[in-house]
C-alpha atoms as a PDB file:
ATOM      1  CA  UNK A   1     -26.441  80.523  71.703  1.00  0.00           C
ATOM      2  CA  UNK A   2     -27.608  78.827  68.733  1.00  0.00           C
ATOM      3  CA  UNK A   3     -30.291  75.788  69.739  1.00  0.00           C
ATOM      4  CA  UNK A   4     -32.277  75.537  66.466  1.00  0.00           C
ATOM      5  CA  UNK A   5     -33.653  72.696  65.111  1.00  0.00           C
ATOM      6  CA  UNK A   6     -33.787  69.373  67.222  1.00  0.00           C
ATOM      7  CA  UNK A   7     -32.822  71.676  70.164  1.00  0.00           C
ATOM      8  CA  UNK A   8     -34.887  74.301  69.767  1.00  0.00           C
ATOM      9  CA  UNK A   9     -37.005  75.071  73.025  1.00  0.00           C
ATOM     10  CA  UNK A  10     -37.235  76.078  76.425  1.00  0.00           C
ATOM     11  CA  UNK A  11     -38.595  72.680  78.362  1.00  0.00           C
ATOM     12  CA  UNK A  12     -35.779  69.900  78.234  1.00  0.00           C
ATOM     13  CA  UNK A  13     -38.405  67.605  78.236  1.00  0.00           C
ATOM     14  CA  UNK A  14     -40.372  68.268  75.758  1.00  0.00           C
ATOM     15  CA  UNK A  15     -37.267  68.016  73.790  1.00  0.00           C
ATOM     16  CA  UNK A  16     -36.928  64.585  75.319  1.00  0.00           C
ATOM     17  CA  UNK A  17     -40.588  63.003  74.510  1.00  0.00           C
ATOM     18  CA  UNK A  18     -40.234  64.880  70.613  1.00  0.00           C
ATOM     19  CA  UNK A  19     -36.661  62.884  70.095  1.00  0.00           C
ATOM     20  CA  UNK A  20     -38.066  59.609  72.119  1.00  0.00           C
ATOM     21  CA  UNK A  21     -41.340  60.048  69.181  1.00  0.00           C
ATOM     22  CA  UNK A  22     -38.892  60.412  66.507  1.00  0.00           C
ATOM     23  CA  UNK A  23     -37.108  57.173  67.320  1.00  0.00           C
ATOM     24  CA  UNK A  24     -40.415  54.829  67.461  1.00  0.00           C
ATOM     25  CA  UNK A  25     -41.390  54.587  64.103  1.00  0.00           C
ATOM     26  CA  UNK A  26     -37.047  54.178  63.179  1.00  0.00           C
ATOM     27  CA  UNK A  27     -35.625  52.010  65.722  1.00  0.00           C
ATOM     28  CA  UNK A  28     -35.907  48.516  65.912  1.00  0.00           C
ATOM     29  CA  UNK A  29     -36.559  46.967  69.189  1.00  0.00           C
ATOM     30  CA  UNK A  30     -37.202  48.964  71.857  1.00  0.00           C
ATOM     31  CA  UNK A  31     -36.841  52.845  71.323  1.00  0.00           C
ATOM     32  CA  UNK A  32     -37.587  53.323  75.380  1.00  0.00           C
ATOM     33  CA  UNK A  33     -34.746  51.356  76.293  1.00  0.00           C
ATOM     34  CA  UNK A  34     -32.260  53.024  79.031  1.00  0.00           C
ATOM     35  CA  UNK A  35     -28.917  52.064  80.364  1.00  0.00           C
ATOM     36  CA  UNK A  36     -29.654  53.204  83.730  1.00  0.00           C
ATOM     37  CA  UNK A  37     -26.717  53.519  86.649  1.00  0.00           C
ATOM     38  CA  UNK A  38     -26.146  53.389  90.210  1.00  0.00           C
ATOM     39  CA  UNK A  39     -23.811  52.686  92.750  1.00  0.00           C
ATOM     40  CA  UNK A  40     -23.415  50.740  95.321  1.00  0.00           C
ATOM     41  CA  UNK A  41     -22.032  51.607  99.095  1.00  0.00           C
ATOM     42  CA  UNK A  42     -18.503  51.596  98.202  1.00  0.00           C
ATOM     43  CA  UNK A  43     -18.576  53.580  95.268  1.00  0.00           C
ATOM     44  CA  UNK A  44     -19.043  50.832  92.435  1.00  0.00           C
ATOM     45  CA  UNK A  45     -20.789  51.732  89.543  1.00  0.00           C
ATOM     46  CA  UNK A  46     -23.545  49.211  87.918  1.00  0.00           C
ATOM     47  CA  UNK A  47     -25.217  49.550  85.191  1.00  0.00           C
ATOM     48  CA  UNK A  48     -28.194  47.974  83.150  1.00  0.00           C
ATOM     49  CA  UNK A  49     -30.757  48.362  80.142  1.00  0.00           C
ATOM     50  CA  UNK A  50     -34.311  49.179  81.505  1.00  0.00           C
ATOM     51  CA  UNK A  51     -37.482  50.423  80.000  1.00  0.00           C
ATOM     52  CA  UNK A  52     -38.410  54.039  80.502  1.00  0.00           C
ATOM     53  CA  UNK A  53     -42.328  54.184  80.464  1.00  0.00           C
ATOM     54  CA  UNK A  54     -42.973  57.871  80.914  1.00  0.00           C
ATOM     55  CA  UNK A  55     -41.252  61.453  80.306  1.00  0.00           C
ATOM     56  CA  UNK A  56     -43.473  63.458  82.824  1.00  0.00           C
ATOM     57  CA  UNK A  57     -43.490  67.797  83.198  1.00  0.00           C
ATOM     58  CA  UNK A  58     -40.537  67.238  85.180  1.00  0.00           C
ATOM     59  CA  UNK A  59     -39.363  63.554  85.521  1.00  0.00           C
ATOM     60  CA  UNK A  60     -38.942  60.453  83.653  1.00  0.00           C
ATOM     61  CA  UNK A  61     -39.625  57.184  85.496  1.00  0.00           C
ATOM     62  CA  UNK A  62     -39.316  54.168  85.220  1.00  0.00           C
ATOM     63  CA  UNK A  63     -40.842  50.512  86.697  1.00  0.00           C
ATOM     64  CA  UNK A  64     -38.756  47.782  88.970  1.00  0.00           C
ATOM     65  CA  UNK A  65     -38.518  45.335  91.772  1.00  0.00           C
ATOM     66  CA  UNK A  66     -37.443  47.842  94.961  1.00  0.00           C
ATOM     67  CA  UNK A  67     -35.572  44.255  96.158  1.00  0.00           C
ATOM     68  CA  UNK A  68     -33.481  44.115  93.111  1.00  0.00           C
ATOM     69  CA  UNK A  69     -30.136  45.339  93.193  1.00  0.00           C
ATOM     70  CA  UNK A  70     -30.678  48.672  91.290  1.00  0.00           C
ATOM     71  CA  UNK A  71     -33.668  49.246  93.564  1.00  0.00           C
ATOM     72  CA  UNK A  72     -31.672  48.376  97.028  1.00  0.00           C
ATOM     73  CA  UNK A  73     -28.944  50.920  95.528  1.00  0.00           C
ATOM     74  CA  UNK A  74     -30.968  53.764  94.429  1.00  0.00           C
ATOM     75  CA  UNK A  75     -32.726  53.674  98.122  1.00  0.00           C
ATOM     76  CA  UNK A  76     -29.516  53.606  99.679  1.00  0.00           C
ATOM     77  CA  UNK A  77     -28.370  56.665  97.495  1.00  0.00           C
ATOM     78  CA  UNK A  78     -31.116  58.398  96.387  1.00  0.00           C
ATOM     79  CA  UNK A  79     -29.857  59.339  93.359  1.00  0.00           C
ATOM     80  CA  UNK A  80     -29.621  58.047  89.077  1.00  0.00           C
ATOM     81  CA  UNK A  81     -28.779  58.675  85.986  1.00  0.00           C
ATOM     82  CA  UNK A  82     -29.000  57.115  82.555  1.00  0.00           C
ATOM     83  CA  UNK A  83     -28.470  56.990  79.026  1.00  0.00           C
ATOM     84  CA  UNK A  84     -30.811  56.769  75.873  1.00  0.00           C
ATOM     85  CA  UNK A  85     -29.065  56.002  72.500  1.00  0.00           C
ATOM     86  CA  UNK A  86     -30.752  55.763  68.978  1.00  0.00           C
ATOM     87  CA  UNK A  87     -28.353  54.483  66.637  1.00  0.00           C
ATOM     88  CA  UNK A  88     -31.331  55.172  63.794  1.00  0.00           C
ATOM     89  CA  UNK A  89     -31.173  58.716  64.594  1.00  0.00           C
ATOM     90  CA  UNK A  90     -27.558  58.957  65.772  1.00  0.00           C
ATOM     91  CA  UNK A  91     -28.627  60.349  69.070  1.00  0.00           C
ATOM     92  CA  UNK A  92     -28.622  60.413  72.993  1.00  0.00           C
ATOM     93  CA  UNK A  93     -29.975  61.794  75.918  1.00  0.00           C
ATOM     94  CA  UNK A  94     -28.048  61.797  79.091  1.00  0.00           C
ATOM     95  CA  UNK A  95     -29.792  62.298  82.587  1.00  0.00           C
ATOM     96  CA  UNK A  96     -28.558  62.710  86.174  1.00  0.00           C
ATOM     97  CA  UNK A  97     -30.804  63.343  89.093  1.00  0.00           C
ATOM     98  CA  UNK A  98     -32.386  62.720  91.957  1.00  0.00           C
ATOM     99  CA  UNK A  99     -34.692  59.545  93.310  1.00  0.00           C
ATOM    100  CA  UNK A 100     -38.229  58.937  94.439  1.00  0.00           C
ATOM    101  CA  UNK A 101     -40.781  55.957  94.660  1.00  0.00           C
ATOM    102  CA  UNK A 102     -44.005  56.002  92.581  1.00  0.00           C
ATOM    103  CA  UNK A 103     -46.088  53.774  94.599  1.00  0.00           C
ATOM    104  CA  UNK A 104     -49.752  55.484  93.990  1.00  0.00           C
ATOM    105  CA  UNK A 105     -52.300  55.107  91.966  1.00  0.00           C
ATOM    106  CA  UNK A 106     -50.257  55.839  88.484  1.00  0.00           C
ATOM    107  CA  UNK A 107     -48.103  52.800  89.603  1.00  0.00           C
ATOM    108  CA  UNK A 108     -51.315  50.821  90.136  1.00  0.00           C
ATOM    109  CA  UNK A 109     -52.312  51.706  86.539  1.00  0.00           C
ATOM    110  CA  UNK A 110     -49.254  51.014  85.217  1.00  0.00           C
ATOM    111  CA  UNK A 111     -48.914  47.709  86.612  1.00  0.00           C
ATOM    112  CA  UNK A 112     -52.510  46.754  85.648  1.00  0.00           C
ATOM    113  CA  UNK A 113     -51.802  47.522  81.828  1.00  0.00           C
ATOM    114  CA  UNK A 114     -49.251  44.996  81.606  1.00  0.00           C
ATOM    115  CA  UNK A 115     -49.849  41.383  80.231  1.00  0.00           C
ATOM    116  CA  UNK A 116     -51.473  38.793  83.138  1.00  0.00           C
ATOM    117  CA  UNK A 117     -48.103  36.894  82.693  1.00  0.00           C
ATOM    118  CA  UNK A 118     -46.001  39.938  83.432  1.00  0.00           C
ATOM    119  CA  UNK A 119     -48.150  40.582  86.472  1.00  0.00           C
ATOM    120  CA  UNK A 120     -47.456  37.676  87.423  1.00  0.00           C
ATOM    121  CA  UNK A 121     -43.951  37.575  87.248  1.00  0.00           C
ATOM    122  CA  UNK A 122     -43.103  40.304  89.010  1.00  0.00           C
ATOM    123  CA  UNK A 123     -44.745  38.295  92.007  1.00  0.00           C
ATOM    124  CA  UNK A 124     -42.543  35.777  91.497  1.00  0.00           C
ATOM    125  CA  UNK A 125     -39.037  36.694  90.523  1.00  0.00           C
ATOM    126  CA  UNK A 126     -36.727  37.434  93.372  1.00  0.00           C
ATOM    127  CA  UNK A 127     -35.129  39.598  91.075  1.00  0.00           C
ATOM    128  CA  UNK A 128     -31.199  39.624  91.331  1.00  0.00           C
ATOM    129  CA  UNK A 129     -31.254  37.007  94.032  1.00  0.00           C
ATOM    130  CA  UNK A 130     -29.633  33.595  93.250  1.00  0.00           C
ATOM    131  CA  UNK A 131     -31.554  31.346  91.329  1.00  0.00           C
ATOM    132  CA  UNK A 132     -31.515  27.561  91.072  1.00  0.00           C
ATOM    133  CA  UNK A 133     -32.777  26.737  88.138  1.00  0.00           C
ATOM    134  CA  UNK A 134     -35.272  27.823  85.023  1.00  0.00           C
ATOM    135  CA  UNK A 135     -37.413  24.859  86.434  1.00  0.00           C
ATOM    136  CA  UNK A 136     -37.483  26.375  89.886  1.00  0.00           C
ATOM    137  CA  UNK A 137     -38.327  29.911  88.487  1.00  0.00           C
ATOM    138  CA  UNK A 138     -41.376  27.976  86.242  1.00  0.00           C
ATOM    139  CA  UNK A 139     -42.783  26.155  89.816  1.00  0.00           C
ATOM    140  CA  UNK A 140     -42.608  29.632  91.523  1.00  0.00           C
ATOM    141  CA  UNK A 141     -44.288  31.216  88.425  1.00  0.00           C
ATOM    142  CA  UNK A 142     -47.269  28.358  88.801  1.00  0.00           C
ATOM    143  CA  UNK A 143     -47.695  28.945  92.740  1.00  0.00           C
ATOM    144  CA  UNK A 144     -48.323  32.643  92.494  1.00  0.00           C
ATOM    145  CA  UNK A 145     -51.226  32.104  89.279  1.00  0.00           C
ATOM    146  CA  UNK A 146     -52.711  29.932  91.774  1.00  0.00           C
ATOM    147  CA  UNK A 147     -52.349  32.561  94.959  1.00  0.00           C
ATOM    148  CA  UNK A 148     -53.134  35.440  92.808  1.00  0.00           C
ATOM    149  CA  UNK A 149     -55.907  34.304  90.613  1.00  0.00           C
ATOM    150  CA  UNK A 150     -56.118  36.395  87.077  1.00  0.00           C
ATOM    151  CA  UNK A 151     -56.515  40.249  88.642  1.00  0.00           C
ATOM    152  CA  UNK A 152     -53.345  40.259  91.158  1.00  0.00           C
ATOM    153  CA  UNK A 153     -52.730  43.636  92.439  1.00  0.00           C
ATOM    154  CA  UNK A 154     -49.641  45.334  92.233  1.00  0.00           C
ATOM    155  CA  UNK A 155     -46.698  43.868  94.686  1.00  0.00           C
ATOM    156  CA  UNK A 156     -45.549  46.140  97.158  1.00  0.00           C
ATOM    157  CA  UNK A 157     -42.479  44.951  96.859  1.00  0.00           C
ATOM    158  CA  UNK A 158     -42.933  46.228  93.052  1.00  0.00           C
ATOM    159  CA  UNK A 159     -43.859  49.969  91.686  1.00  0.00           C
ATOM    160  CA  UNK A 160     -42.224  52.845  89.978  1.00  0.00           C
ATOM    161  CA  UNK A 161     -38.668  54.534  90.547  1.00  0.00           C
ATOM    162  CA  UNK A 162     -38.964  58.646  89.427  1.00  0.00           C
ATOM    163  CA  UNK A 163     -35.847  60.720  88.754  1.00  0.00           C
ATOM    164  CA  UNK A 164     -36.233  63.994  89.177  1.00  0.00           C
ATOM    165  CA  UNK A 165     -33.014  65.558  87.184  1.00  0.00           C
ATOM    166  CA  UNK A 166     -30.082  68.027  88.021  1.00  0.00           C
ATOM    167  CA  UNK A 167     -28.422  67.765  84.612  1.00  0.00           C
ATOM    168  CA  UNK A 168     -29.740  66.527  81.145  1.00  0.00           C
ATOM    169  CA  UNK A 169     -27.550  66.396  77.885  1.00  0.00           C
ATOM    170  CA  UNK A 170     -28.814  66.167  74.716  1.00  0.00           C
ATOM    171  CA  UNK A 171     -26.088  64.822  72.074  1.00  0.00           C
ATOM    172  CA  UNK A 172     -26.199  64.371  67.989  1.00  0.00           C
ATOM    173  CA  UNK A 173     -24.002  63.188  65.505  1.00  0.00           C
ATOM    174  CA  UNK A 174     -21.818  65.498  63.571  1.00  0.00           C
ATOM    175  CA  UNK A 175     -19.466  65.197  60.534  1.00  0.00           C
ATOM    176  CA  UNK A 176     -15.861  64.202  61.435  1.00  0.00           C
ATOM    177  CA  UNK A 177     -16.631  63.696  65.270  1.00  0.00           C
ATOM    178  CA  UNK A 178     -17.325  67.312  66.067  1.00  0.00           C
ATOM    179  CA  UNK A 179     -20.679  66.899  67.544  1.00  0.00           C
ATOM    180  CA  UNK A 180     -23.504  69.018  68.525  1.00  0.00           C
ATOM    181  CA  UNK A 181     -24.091  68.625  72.598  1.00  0.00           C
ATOM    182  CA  UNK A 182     -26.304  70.946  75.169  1.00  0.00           C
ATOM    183  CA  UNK A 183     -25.913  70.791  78.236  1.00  0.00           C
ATOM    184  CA  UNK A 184     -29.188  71.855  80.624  1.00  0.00           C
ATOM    185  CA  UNK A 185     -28.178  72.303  84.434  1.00  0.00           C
ATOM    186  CA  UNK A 186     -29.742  73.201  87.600  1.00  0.00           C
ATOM    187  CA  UNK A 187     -28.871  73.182  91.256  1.00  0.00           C
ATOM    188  CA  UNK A 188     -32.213  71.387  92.601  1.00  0.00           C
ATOM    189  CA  UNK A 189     -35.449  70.472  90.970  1.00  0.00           C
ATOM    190  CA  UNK A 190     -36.792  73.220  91.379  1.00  0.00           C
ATOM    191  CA  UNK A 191     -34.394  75.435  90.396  1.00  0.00           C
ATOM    192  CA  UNK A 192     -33.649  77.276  87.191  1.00  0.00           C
ATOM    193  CA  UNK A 193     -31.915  75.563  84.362  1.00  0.00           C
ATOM    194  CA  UNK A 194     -28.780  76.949  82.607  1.00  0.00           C
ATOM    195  CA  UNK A 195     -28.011  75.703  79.448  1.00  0.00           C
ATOM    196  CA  UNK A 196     -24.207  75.530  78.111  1.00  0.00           C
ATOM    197  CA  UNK A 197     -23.422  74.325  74.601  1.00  0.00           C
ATOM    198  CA  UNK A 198     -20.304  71.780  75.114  1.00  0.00           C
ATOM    199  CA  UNK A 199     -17.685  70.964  73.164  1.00  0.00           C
ATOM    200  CA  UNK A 200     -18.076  67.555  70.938  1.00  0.00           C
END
């Protein structure tokens, strides 16, 4: 099978974190962004941009409220999977895996690099709950800087959400819609991958 080039290699993600370095100094806004997935109980599908923060030896994770309504769904189902499009580089990366919390150290660190206001706001957003107004959000905002001084710790409410793939499918642009696409597969994560070239 012929995986030169862009797909050249034997470790899926270091494929991942060479495209994701490739699109930072070409895309716009963002070049981290995900549209992550879930499901909830019944079966329905939902679906949002998020910011992936780090492509690990075996993982990629990323940051949220566990209250939200991605984080209540991937609890419930233990399971993920995403997109990441460049339109600069006409390219994607398509995940599917398994779920786990990142609520050590690593998420402490995390947390702490973000901006004081950030920090913040994580304390106060109910995030995904109804909301009365912008004004109400502000108040909530100004209660917690008061509670939390200017070092608040991470909530615990708060931390990171690690997917641990089964399937990851790098995809490129080709002339006339025939596409170049590689499939890399594996029964658990610890489990050989197998690698199938697909059709565009």
């Amino acid at each position: 099978m012929d995986r030169s080039g862009i797909f050249a290699g034997d470790d899926p993600f270091a494929i991942a974190r060479a495209w994701l370095a490739e699109a930072e100094p070409v895309e716009p806004n963002d070049p981290n962004a995900i549209a992550l997935a879930t499901v909830d109980k019944s079966g329905m599908p939902n679906v949002r941009m998020v910011l992936l923060k780090e492509v690990e030896a075996d993982a990629f994770v990323f940051y949220t409220n566990y209250t939200s309504r991605k984080g209540q769904e991937i609890a419930a189902s233990g399971t993920a999977a995403f997109v990441m499009h460049w339109k600069s580089l006409r390219r994607q990366i398509r995940v599917r895996g398994f779920t786990e919390r990142e609520e050590g150290p690593q998420a402490d660190a995390y947390y702490a690099s973000r901006s004081l206001k950030s920090r913040l706001g994580a304390w106060a957003s109910a995030q995904s709950q109804p909301l009365a107004s912008r004004g109400a959000l502000m108040a909530e905002v100004a209660k917690v800087t008061v509670q939390q001084g200017p070092n608040p710790q991470r909530p615990p409410f708060w931390g990171g959400i690690r997917i641990r793939p089964v399937e990851i499918e790098f995809w490129a642009d080709g002339q006339f819609r025939l596409h170049d696409r590689f499939r890399w597969s594996r029964t658990g994560s610890s489990s050989p991958w197998e690698i199938s070239r697909l059709n565009p």
